[in-house]
Protein backbone atom coordinates (compact mmCIF):
# COMPACT_ATOMS: atom_id res chain seq x y z
CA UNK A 1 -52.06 -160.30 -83.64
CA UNK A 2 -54.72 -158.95 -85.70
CA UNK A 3 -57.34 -156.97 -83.71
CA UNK A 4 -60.75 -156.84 -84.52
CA UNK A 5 -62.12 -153.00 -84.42
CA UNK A 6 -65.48 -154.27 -85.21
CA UNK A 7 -67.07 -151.37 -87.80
CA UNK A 8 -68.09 -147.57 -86.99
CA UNK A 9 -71.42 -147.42 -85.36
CA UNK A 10 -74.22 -147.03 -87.74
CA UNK A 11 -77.39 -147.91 -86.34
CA UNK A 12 -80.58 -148.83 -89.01
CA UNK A 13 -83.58 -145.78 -88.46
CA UNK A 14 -86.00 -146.11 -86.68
CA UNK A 15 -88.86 -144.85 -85.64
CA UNK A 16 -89.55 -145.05 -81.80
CA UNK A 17 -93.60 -145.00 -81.04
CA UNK A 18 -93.04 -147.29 -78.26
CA UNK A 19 -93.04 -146.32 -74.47
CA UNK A 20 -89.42 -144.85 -74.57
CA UNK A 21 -86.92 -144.30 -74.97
CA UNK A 22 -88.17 -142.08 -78.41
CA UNK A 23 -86.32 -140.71 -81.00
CA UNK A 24 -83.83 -137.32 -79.68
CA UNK A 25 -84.63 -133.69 -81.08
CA UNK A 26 -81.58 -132.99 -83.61
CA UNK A 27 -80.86 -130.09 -81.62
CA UNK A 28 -80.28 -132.26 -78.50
CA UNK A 29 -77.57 -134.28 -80.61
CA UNK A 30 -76.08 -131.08 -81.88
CA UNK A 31 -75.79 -129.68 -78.67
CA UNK A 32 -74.54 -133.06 -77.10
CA UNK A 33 -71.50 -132.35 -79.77
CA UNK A 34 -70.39 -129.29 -78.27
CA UNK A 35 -66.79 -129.07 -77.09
CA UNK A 36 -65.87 -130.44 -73.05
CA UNK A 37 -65.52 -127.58 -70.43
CA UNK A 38 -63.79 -128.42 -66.86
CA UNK A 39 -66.20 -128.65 -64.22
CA UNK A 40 -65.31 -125.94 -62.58
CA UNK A 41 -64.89 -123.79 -65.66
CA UNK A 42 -66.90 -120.38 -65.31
CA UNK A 43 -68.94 -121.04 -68.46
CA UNK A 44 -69.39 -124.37 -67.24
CA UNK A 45 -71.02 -123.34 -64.16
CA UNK A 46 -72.50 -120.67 -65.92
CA UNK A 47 -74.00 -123.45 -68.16
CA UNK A 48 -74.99 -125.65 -64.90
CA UNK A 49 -76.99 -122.29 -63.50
CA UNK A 50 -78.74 -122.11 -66.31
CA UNK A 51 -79.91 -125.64 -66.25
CA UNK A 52 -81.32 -125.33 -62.80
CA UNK A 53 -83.21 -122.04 -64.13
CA UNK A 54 -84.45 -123.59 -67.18
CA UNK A 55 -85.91 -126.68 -65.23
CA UNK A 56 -87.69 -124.63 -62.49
CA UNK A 57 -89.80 -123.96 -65.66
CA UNK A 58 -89.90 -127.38 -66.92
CA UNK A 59 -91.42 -128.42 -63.17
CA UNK A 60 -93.83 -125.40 -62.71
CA UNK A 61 -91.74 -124.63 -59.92
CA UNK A 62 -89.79 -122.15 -57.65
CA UNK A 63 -87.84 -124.24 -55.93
CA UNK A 64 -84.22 -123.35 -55.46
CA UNK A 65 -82.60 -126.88 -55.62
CA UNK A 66 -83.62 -127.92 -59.42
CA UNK A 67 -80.77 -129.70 -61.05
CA UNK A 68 -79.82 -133.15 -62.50
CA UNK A 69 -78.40 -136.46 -61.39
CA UNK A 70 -76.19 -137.99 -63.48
CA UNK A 71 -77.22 -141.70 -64.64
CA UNK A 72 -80.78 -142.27 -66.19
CA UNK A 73 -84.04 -141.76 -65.28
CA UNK A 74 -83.60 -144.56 -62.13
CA UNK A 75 -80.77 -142.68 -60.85
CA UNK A 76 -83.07 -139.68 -60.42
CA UNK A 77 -85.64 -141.94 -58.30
CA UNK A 78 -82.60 -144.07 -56.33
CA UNK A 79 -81.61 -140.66 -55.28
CA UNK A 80 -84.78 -139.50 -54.16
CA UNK A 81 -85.63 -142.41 -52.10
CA UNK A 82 -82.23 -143.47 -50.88
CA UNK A 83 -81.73 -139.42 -49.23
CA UNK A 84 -85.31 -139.02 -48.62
CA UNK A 85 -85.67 -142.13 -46.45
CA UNK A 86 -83.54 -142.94 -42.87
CA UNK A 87 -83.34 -147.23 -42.56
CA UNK A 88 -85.65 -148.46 -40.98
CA UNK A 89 -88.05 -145.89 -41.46
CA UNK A 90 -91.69 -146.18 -43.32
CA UNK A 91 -92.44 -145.65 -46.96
CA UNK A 92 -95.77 -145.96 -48.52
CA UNK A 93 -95.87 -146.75 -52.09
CA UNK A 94 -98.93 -146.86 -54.58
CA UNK A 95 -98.44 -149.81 -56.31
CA UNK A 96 -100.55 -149.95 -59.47
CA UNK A 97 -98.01 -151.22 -62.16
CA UNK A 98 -93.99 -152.13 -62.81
CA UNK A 99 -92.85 -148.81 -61.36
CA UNK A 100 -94.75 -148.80 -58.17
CA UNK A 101 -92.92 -152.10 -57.86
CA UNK A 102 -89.76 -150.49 -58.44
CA UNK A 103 -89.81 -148.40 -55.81
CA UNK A 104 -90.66 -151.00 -53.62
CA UNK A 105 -87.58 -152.57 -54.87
CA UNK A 106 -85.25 -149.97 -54.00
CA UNK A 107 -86.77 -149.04 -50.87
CA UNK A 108 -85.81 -152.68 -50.12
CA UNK A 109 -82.22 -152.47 -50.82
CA UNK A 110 -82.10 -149.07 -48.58
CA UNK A 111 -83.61 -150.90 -46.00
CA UNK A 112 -86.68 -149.12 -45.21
CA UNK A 113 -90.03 -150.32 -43.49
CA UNK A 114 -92.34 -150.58 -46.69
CA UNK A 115 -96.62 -149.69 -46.45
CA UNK A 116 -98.34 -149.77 -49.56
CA UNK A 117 -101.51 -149.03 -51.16
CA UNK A 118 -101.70 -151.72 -53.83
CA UNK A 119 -103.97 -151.36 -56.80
CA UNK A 120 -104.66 -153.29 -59.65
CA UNK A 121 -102.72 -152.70 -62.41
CA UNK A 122 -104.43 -149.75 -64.21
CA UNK A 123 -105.97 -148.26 -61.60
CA UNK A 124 -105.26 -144.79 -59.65
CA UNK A 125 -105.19 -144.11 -56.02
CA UNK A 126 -108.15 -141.28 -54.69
CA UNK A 127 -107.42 -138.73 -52.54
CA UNK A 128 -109.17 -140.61 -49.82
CA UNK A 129 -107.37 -143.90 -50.55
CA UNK A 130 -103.86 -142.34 -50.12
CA UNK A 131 -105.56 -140.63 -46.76
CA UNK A 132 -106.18 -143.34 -45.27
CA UNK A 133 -103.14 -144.92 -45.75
CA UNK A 134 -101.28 -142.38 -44.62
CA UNK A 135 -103.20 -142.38 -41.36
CA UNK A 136 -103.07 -146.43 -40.48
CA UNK A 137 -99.39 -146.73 -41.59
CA UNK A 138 -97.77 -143.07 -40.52
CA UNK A 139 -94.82 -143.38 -42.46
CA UNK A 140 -92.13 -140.48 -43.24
CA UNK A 141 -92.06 -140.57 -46.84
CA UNK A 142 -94.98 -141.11 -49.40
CA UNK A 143 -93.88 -142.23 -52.62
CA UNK A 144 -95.98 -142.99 -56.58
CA UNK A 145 -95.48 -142.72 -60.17
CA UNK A 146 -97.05 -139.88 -61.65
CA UNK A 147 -97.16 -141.60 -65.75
CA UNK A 148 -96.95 -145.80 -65.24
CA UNK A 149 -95.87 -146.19 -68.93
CA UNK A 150 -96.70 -150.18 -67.78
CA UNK A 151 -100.36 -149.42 -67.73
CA UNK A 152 -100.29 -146.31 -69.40
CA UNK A 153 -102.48 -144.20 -66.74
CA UNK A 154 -101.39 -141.26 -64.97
CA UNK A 155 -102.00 -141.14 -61.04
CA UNK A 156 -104.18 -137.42 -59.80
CA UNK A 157 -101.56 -135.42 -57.91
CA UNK A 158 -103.31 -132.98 -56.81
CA UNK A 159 -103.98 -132.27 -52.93
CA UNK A 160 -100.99 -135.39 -52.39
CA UNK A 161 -98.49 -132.78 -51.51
CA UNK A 162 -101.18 -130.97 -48.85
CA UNK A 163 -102.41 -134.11 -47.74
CA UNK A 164 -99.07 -135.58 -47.15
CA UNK A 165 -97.96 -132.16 -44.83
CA UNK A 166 -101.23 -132.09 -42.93
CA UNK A 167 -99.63 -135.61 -41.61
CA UNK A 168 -96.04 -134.52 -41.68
CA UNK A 169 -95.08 -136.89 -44.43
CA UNK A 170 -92.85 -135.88 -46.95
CA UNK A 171 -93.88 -136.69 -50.69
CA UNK A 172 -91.92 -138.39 -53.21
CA UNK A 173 -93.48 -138.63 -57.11
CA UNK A 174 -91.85 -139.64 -60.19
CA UNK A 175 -92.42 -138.02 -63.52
CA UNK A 176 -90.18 -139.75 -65.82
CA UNK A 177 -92.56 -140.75 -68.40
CA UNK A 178 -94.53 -137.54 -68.31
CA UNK A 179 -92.26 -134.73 -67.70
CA UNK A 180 -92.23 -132.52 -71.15
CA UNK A 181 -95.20 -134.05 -72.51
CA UNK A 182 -98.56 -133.65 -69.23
CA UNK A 183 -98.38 -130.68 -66.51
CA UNK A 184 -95.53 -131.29 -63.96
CA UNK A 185 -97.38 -128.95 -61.29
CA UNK A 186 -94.81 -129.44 -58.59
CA UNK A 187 -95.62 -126.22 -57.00
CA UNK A 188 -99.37 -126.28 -57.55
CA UNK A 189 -99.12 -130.04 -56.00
CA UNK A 190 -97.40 -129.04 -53.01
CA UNK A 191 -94.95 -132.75 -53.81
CA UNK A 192 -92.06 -132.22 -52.07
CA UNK A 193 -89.62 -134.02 -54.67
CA UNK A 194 -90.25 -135.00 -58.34
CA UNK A 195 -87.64 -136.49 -60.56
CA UNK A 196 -87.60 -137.44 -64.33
CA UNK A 197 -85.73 -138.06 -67.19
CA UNK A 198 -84.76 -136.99 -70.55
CA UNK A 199 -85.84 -139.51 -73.16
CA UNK A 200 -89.64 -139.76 -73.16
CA UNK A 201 -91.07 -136.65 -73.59
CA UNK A 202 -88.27 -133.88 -72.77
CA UNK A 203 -86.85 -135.45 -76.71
CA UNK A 204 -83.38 -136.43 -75.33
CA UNK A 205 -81.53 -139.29 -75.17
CA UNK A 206 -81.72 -141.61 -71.78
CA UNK A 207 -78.69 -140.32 -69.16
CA UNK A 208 -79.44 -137.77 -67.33
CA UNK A 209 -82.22 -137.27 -64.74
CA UNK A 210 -83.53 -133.86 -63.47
CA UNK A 211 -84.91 -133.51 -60.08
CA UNK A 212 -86.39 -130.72 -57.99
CA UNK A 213 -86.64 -130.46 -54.32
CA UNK A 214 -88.44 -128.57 -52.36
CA UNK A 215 -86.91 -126.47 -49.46
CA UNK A 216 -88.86 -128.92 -46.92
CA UNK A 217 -87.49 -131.86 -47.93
CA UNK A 218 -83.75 -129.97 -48.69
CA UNK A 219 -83.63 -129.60 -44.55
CA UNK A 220 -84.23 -133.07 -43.94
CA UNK A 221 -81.62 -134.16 -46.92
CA UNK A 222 -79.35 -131.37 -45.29
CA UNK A 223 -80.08 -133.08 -41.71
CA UNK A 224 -78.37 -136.81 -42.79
CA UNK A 225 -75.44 -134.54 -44.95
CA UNK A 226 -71.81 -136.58 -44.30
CA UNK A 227 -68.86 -134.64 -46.43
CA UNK A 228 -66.71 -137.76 -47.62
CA UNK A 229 -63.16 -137.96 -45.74
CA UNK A 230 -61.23 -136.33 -49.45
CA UNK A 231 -63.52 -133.50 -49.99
CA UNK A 232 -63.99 -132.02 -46.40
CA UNK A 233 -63.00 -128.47 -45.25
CA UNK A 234 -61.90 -127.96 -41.55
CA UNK A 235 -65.40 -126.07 -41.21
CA UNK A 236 -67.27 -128.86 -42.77
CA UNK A 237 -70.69 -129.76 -40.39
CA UNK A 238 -72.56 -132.71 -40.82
CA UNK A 239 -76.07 -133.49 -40.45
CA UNK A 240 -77.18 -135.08 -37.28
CA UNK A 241 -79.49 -137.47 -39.01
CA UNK A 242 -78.85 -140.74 -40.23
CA UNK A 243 -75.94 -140.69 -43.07
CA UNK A 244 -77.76 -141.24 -46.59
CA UNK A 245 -76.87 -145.23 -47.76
CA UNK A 246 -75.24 -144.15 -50.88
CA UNK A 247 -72.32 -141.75 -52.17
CA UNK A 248 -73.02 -141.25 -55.69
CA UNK A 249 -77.30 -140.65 -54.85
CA UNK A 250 -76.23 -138.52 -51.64
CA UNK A 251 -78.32 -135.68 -52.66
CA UNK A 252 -76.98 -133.62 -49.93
CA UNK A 253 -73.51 -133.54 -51.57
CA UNK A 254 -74.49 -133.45 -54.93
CA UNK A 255 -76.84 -130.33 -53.81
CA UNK A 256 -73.54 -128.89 -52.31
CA UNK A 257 -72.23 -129.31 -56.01
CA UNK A 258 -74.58 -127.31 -58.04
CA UNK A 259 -74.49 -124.65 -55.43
CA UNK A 260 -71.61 -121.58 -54.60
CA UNK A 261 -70.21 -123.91 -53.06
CA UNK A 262 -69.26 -125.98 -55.68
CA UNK A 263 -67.90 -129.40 -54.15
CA UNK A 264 -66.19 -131.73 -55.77
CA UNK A 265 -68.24 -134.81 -55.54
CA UNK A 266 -68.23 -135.76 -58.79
CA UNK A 267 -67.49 -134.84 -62.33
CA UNK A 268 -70.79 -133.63 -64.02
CA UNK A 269 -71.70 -135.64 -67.25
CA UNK A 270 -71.06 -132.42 -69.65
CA UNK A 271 -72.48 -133.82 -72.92
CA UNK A 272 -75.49 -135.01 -70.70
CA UNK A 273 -75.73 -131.63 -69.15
CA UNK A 274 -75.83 -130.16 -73.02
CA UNK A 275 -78.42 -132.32 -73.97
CA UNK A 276 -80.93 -131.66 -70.62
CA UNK A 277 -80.21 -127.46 -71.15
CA UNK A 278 -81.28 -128.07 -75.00
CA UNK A 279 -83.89 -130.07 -74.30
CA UNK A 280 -85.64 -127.75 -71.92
CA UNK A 281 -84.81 -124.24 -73.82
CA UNK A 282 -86.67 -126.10 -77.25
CA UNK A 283 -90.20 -127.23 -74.09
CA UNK A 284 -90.06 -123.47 -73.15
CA UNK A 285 -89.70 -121.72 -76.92
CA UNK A 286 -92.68 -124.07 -77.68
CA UNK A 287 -94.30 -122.90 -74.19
CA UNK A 288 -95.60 -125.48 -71.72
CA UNK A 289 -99.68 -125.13 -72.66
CA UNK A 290 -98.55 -125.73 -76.53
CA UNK A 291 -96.28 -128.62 -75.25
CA UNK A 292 -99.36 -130.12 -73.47
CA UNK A 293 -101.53 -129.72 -76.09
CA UNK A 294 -99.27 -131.14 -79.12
CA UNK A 295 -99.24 -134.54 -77.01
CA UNK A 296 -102.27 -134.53 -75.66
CA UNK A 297 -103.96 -134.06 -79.56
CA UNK A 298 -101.06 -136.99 -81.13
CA UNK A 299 -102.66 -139.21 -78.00
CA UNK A 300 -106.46 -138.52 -79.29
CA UNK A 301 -105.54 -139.20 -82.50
CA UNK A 302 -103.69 -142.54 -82.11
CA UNK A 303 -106.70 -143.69 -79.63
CA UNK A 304 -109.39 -142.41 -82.20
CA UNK A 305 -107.16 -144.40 -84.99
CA UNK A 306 -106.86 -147.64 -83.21
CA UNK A 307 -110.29 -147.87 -81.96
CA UNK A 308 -111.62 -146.87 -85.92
CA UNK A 309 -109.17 -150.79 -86.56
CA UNK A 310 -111.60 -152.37 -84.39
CA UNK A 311 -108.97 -152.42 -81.45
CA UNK A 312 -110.43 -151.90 -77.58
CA UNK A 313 -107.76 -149.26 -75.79
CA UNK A 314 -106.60 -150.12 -72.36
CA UNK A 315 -107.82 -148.60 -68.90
CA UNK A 316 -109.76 -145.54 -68.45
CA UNK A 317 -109.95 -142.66 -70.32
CA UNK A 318 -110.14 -140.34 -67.55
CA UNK A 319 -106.57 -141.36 -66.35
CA UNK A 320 -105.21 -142.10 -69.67
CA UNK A 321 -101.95 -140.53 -70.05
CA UNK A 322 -101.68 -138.31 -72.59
CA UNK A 323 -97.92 -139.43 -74.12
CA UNK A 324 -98.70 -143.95 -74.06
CA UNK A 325 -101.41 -145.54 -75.70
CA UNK A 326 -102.37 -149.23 -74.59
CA UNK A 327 -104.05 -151.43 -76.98
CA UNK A 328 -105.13 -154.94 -76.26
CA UNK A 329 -103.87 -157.31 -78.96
CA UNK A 330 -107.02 -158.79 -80.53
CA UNK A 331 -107.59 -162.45 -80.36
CA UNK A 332 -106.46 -164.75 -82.51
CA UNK A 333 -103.13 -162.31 -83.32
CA UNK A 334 -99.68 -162.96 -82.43
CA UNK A 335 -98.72 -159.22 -81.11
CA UNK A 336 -94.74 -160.46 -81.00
CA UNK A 337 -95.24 -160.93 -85.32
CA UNK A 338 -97.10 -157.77 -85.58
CA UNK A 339 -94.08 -155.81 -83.49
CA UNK A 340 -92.10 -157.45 -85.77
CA UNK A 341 -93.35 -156.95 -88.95
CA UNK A 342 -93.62 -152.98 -87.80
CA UNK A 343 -90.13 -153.25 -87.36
CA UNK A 344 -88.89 -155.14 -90.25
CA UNK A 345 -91.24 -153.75 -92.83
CA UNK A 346 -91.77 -150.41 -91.97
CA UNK A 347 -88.70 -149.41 -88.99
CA UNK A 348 -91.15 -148.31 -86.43
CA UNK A 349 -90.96 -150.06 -83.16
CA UNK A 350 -93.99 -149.94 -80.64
CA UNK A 351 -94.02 -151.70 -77.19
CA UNK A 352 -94.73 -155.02 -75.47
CA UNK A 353 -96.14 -154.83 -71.59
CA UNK A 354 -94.56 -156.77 -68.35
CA UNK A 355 -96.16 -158.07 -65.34
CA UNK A 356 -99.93 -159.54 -66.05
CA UNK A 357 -100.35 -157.41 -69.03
CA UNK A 358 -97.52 -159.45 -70.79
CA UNK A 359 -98.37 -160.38 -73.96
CA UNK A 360 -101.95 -158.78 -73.67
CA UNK A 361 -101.29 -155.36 -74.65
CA UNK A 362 -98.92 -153.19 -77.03
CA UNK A 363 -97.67 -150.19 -76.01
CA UNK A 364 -97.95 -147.08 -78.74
CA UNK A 365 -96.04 -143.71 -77.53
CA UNK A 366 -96.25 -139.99 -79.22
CA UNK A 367 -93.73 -138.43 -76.68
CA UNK A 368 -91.67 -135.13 -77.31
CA UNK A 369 -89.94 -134.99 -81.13
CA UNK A 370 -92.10 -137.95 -82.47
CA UNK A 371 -95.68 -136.54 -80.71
CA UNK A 372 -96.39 -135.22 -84.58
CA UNK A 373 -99.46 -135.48 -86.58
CA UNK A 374 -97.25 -137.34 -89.53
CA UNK A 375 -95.80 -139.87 -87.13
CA UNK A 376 -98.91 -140.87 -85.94
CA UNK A 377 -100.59 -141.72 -88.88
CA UNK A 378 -97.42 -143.48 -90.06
CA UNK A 379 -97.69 -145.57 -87.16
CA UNK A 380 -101.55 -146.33 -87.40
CA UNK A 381 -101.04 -146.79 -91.57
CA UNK A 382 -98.24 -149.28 -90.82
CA UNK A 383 -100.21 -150.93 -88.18
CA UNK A 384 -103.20 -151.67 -90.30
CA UNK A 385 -100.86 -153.63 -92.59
CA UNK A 386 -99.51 -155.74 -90.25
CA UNK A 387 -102.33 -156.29 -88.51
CA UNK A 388 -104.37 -157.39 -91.76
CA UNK A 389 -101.45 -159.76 -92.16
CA UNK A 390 -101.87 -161.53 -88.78
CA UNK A 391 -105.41 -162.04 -89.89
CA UNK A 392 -106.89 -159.30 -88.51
CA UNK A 393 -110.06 -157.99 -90.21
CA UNK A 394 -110.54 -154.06 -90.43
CA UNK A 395 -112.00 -151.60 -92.74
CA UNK A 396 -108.62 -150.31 -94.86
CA UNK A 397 -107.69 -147.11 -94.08
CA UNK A 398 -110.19 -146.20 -91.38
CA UNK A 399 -107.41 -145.76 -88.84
CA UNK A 400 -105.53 -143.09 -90.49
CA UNK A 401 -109.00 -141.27 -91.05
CA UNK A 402 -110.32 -141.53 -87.95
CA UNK A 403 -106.78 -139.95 -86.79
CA UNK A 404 -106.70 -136.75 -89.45
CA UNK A 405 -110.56 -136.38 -88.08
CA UNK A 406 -109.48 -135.72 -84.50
CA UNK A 407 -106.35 -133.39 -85.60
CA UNK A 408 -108.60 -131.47 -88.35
């Protein structure tokens, strides 16, 4: 019977300015090419110690227990949550966009108690908001998004961490979208846990999720630790908390992993693990302020650019992250024809939103190996076009000018 092998994968270029996943640093897909090691192979471990060292830097942190969970970006905050947070306990989310709604969604499924501070989408919490919240609802885990690629704003972290302790709350944030690209101040916040992921602004493909944790919240994850049954040694202790819900996300185990200690609880994801050391040693030879700045200058340039096509930009500019542009899709144009055309014409893909900004706003990102002057104005340039082809009337050109203004 004749099989069908279908063809070798060749996938048309593209170039990703929407709100991720973005196109991966060569060096991250060289490196993901390197040869397989056992797990427990000295240069592998060697290789996973590194990692953790490299990715203290990456999180502006000193925290011993920096490493990464193996699945995507969502496995990083499933893990947090689900070891973080006992059944039946309270969790209060800020809810100001589709991830804030994730988390409520998982927290679900893990069956905890769930507070939140709900927001409209767009908007950030204040210090005095998440305050007060944590005072009427007293819960034991306070959880946000730090970059809400849905609405494109980036919630103030700090004082959360120190707020959260004076209370005795542990803190919970996730970076995904903004981790490589804004200030990750995990130490300088005082968050307890942050997670992210590797294929927004760290330049790497989606798979792998880093995660640091801070030696406050370790003792609690250490409290609900349950060896399974295959892996245990006759002087194996458990925690005397509640077991964590989940084996794969058990942070306590996998913690147990990437230490001495080395236990088997899974096999790491060795081409991942390639990728996420690559794509931290190319953040630090840039350094972290250069890092910033490169993405926060390709942002200024692409909001300068669209507002010079006579588009408004979404939200505040205050809280406007630095890595996602929203634009609202003028009247009178069909945004799904102009994503097309972007793609079809010119192979660059931008964004559509969700929620109540579906089909209101696009989405433009400049995150990690595409957050370069060139790209940008390739993106505005090609915008124009298809824009002007919907029916839109702006002055030719004045988008890609208004762009080279801000970066000259």
């Amino acid at each position: 019977m004749a099989q069908n092998l279908f063809g070798q994968i060749d996938p048309p270029q593209r170039l990703l300015m929407g709100p991720g996943p973005v196109n991966a640093h060569p060096r991250v897909l060289r490196a993901m090419a390197a040869d397989m090691l056992g797990q427990f192979d000295p240069e592998m471990t060697a290789y996973m110690n590194e990692t953790m060292q490299l990715y203290r830097q990456v999180f502006m942190t000193e925290n011993r227990w920096t490493f990464l969970v193996d699945g995507t970006a969502r496995a990083g905050i499933e893990a947090a949550l689900v070891s973080l947070v006992e059944p039946g306990a309270k969790l209060l989310i800020v809810r100001a966009g589709r991830f804030g709604l994730l988390l409520s969604e998982i927290a679900q499924r893990i069956g905890a108690e769930i507070c939140t501070l709900d927001l409209p989408w767009g908007e950030v919490a204040t210090l005095e908001q998440i305050e007060n919240a944590l005072i009427e609802h007293k819960p034991q885990v306070f959880a946000c998004i730090h970059g809400d690629t849905s609405t494109t704003m980036a919630q103030p972290l700090a004082g959360v961490g120190e707020l959260c302790r004076k209370y005795g709350v542990l803190s919970y944030a996730d970076a995904t979208a903004t981790l490589g690209g804004m200030a990750v101040e995990t130490d300088a916040w005082g968050v307890d846990v942050v997670s992210g992921g590797l294929q927004k602004c760290m330049g790497g493909p989606p798979g792998s999720a880093p995660i640091t944790i801070s030696d406050r919240a370790a003792e609690h994850i250490m409290a609900r630790k349950h060896v399974e049954a295959g892996i245990r040694g006759a002087d194996t202790l458990d925690g005397n908390r509640s077991r964590i819900a989940s084996n794969y996300f058990d942070l306590a185990m996998v913690m147990d992993y990437w230490s001495e200690k080395r236990l088997n609880h899974h096999t790491e994801a060795t081409t991942m693990l390639y990728g996420a050391r690559e794509a931290a040693r190319i953040m630090l030879e840039e350094g972290l302020e250069a890092r910033f700045a490169r993405h926060s200058a390709a942002s200024t340039a692409m909001v300068a650019g669209a507002r010079a096509l006579e588009l408004k930009v979404f939200g505040n500019d205050t809280y406007r992250m630095t890595n996602v542009t929203g634009i609202w899709i003028p009247e009178g144009v069909n945004g799904e024809n102009v994503r097309m055309r972007m793609r079809d014409d010119f192979g660059i893909e931008i964004g559509t939103a969700f929620g109540p900004l579906a089909g209101k706003i696009w989405r433009i990102g400049a995150m990690g190996y595409n957050a370069v002057k060139h790209k940008v104005l390739l993106t505005l340039a090609a915008l124009e076009v298809c824009l002007a082809a919907e029916g839109h009337k702006a002055q030719r050109g004045a988008g890609v000018d208004a762009a080279l203004a801000e970066y000259s």
